[in-house]
N, C-alpha and C. Protein backbone atom coordinates (compact mmCIF):
# COMPACT_ATOMS: atom_id res chain seq x y z
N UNK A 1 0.82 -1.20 0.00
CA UNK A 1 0.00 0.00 0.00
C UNK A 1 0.87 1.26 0.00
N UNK A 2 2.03 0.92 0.78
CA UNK A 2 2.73 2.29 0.60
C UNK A 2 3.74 2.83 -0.57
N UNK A 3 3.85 1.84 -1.38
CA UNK A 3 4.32 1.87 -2.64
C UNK A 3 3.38 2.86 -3.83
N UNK A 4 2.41 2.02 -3.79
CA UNK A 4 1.24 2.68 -4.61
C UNK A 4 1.36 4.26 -3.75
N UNK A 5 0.73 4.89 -2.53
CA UNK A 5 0.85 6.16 -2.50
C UNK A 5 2.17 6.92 -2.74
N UNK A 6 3.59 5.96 -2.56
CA UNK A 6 4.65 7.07 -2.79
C UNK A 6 4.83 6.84 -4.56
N UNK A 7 4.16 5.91 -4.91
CA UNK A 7 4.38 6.22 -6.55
C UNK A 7 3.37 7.60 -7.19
N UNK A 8 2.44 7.38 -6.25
CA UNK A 8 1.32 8.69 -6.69
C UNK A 8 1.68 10.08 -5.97
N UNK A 9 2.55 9.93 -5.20
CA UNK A 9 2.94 11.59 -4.61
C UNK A 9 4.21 11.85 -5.48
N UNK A 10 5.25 10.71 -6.09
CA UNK A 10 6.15 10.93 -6.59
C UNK A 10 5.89 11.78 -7.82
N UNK A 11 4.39 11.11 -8.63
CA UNK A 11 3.82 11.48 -9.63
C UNK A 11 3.79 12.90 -9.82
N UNK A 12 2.65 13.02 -9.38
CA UNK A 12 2.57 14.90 -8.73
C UNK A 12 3.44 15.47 -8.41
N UNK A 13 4.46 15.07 -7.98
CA UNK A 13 6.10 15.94 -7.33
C UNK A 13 6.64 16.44 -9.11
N UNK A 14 6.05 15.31 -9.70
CA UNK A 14 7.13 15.43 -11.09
C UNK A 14 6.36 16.30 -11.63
N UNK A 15 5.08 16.15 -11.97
CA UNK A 15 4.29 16.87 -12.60
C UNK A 15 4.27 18.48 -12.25
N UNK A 16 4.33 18.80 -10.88
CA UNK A 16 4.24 19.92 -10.52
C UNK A 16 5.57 20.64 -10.83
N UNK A 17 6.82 19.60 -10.36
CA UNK A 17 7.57 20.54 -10.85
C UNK A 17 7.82 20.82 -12.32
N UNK A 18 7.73 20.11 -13.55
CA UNK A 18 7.51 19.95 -14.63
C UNK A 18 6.97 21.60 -14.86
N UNK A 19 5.89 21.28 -14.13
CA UNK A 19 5.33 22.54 -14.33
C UNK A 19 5.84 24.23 -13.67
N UNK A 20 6.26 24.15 -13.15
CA UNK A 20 7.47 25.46 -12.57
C UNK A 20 8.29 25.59 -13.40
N UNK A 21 8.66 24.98 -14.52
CA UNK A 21 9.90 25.12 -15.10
C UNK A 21 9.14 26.69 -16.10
N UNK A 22 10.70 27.61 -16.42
CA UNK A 22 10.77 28.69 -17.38
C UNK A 22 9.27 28.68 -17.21
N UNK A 23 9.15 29.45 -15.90
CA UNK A 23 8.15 30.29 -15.37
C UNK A 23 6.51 30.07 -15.38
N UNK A 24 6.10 28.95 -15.69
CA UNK A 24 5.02 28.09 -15.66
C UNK A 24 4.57 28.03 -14.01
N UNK A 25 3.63 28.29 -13.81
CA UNK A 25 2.84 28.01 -12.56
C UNK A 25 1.65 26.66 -12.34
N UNK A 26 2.00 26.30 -11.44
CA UNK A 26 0.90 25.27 -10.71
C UNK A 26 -0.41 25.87 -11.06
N UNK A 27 -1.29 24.58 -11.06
CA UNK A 27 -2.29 24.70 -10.86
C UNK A 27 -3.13 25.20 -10.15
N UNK A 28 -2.60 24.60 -8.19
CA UNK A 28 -3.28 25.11 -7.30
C UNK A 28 -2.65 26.61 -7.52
N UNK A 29 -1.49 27.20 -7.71
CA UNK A 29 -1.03 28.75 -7.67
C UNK A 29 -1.82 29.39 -8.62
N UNK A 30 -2.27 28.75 -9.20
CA UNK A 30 -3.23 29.66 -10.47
C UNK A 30 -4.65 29.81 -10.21
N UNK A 31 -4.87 28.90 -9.44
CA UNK A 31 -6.55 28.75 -8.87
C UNK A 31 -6.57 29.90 -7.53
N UNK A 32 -5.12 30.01 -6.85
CA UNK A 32 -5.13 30.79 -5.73
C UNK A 32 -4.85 32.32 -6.06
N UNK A 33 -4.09 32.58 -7.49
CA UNK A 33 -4.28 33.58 -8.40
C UNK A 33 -5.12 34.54 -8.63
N UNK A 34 -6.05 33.75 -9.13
CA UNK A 34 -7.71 33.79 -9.84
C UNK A 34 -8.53 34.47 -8.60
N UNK A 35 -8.20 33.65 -7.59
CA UNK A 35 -8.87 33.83 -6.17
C UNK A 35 -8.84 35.27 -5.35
N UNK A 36 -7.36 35.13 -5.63
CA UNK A 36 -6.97 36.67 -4.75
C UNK A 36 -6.96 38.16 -5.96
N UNK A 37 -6.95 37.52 -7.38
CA UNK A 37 -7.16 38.62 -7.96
C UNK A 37 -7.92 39.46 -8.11
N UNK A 38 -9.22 38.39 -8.27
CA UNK A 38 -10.10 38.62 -7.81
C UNK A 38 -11.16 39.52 -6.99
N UNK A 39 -10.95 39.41 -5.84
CA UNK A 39 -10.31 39.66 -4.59
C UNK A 39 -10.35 41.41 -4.60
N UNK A 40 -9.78 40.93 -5.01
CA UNK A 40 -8.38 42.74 -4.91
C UNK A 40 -8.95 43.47 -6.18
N UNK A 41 -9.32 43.29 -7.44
CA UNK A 41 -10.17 43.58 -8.00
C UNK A 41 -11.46 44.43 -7.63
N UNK A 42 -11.88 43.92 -7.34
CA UNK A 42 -13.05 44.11 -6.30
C UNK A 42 -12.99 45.36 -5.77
N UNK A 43 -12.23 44.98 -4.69
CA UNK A 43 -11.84 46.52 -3.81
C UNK A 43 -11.37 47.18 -4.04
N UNK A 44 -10.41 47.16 -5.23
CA UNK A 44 -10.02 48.52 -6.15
C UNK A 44 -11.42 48.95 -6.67
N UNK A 45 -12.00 48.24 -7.16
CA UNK A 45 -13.54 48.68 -7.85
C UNK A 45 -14.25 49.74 -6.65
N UNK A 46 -14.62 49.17 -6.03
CA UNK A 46 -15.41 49.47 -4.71
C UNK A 46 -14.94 50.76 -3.96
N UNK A 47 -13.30 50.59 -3.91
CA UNK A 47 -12.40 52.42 -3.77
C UNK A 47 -12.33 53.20 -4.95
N UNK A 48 -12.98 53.05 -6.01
CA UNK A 48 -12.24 53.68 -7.05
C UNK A 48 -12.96 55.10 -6.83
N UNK A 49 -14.25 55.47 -6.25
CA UNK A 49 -14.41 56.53 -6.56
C UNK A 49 -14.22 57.49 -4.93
N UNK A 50 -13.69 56.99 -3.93
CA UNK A 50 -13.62 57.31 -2.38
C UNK A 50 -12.02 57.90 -2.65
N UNK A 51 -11.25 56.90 -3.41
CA UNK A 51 -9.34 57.05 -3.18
C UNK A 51 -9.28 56.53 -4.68
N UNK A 52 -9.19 57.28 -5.72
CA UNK A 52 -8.90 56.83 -6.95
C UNK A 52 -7.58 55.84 -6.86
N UNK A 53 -6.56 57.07 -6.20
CA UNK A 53 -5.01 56.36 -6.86
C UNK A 53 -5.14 54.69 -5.95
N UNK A 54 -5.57 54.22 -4.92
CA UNK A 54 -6.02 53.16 -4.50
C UNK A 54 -6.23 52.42 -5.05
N UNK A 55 -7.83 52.74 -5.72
CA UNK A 55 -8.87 52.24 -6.74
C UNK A 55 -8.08 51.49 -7.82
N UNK A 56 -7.50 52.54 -8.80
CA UNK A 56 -6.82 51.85 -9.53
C UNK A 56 -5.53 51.10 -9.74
N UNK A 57 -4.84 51.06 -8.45
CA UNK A 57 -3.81 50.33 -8.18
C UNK A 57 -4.31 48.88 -7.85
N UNK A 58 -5.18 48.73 -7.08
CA UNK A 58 -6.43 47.45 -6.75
C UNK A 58 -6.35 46.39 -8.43
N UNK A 59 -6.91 47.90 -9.00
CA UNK A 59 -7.78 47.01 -10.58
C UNK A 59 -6.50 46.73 -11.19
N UNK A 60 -5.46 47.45 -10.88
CA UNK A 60 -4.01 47.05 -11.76
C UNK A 60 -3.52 45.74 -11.07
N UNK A 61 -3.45 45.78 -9.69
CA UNK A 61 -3.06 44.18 -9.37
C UNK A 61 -3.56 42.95 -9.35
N UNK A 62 -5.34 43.36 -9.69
CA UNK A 62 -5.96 42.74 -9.42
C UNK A 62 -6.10 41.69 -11.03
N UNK A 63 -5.97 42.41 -11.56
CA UNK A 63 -6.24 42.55 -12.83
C UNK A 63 -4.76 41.16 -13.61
N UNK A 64 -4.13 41.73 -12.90
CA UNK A 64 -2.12 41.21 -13.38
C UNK A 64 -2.20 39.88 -12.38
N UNK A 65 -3.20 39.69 -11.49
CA UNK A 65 -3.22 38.26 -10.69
C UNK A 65 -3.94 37.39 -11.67
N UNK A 66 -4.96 37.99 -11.72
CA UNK A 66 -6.26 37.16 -13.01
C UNK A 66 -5.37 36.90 -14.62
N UNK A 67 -4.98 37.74 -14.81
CA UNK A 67 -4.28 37.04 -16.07
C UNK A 67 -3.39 36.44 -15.86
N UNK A 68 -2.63 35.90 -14.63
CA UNK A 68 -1.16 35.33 -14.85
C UNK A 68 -1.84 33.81 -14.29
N UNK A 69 -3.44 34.07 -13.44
CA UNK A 69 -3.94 32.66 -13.27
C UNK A 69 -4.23 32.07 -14.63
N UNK A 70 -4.94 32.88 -14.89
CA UNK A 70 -5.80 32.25 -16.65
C UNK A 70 -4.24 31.74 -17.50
N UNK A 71 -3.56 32.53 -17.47
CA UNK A 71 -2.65 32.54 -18.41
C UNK A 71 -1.22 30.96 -18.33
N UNK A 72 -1.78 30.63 -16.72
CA UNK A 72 -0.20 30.20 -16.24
C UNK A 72 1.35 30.74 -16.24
N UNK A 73 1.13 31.44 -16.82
CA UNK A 73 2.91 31.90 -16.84
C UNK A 73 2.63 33.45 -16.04
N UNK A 74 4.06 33.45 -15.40
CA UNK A 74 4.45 34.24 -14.26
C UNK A 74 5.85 34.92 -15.09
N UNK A 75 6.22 36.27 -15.28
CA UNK A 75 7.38 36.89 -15.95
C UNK A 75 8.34 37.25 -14.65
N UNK A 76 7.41 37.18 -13.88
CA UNK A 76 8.48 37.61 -12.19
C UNK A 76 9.14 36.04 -12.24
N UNK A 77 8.54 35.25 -12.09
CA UNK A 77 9.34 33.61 -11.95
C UNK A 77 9.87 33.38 -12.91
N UNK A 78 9.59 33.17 -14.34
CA UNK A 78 10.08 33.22 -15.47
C UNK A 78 12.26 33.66 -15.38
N UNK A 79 11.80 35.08 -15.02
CA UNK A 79 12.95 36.02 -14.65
C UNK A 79 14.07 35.43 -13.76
N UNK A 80 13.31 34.78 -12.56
CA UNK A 80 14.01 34.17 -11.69
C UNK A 80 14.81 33.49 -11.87
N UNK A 81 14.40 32.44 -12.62
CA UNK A 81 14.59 31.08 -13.02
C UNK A 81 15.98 31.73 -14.36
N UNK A 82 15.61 31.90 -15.35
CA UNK A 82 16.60 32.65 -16.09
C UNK A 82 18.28 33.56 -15.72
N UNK A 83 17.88 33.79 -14.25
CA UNK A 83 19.15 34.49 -13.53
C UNK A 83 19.43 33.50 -12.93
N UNK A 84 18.85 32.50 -12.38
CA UNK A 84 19.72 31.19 -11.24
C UNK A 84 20.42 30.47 -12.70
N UNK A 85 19.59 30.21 -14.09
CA UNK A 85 20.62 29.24 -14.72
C UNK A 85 21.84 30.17 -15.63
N UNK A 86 21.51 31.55 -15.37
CA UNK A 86 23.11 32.26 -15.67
C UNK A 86 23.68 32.34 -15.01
N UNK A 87 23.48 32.44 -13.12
CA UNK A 87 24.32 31.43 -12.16
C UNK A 87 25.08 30.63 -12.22
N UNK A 88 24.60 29.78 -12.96
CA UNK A 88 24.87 28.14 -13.29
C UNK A 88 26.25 28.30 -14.02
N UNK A 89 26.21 28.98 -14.83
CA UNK A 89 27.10 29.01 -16.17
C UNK A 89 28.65 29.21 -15.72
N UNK A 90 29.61 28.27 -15.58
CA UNK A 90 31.00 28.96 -15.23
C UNK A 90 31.73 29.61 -16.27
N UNK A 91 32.20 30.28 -16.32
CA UNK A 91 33.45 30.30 -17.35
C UNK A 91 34.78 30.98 -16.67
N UNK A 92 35.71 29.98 -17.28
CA UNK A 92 37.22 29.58 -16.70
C UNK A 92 38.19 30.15 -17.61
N UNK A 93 38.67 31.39 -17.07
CA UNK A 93 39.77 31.95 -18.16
C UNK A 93 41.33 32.14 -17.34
N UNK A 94 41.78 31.41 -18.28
CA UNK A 94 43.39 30.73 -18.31
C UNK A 94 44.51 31.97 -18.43
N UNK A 95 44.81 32.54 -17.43
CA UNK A 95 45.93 33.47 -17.82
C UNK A 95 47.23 32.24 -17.67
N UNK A 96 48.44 32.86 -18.81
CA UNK A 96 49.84 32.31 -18.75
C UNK A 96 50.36 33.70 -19.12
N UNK A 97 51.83 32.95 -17.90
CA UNK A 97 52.42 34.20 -18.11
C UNK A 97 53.66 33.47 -18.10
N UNK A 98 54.79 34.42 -18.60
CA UNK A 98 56.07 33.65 -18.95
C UNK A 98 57.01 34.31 -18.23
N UNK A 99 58.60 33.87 -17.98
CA UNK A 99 59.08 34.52 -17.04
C UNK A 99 60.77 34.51 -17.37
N UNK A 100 61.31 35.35 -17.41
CA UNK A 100 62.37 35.03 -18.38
C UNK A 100 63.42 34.81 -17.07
């Protein structure tokens, strides 16, 4: 029995991360996205005419949560991910020097 569940959490481990790669988001992060964009949407709506600059800072984030759920891809993670594998990259330069 415990084979079968660590083959099915292994599953999902792969899948999810599969899915993080070059800035791809989860599922549940996209559903929680949607949720809070939502959200925040809203109450930019609801301030927009009490505290404009509020208001529309709300509908601007709110707005940039909802499309990056719908959308899956994230340019902030994307970014991330792109600077850790130029991290990655060594390069090894060889000085010689001669000596009479």
């Amino acid at each position: 029995m415990m084979s079968v569940l660590n083959f099915v959490f292994n599953q999902l481990k792969d899948k999810l991360d599969d899915a993080c790669e070059h800035g791809e988001i989860g599922n549940s992060e996209r559903i929680l996205s949607v949720i809070s964009g939502g959200f925040i949407l809203g109450v930019g709506l609801k301030k927009l005419f009490h505290s404009p600059l509020t208001g529309f800072s709300g509908m601007a984030l709110g707005g940039g949560l909802i499309y990056r759920g719908i959308s899956g891809k994230c340019a902030i993670k994307g970014a991330i991910n792109a600077a850790k594998e130029e991290d990655e990259k060594v390069t090894v330069v060889e000085h010689r020097y001669f000596v009479k």
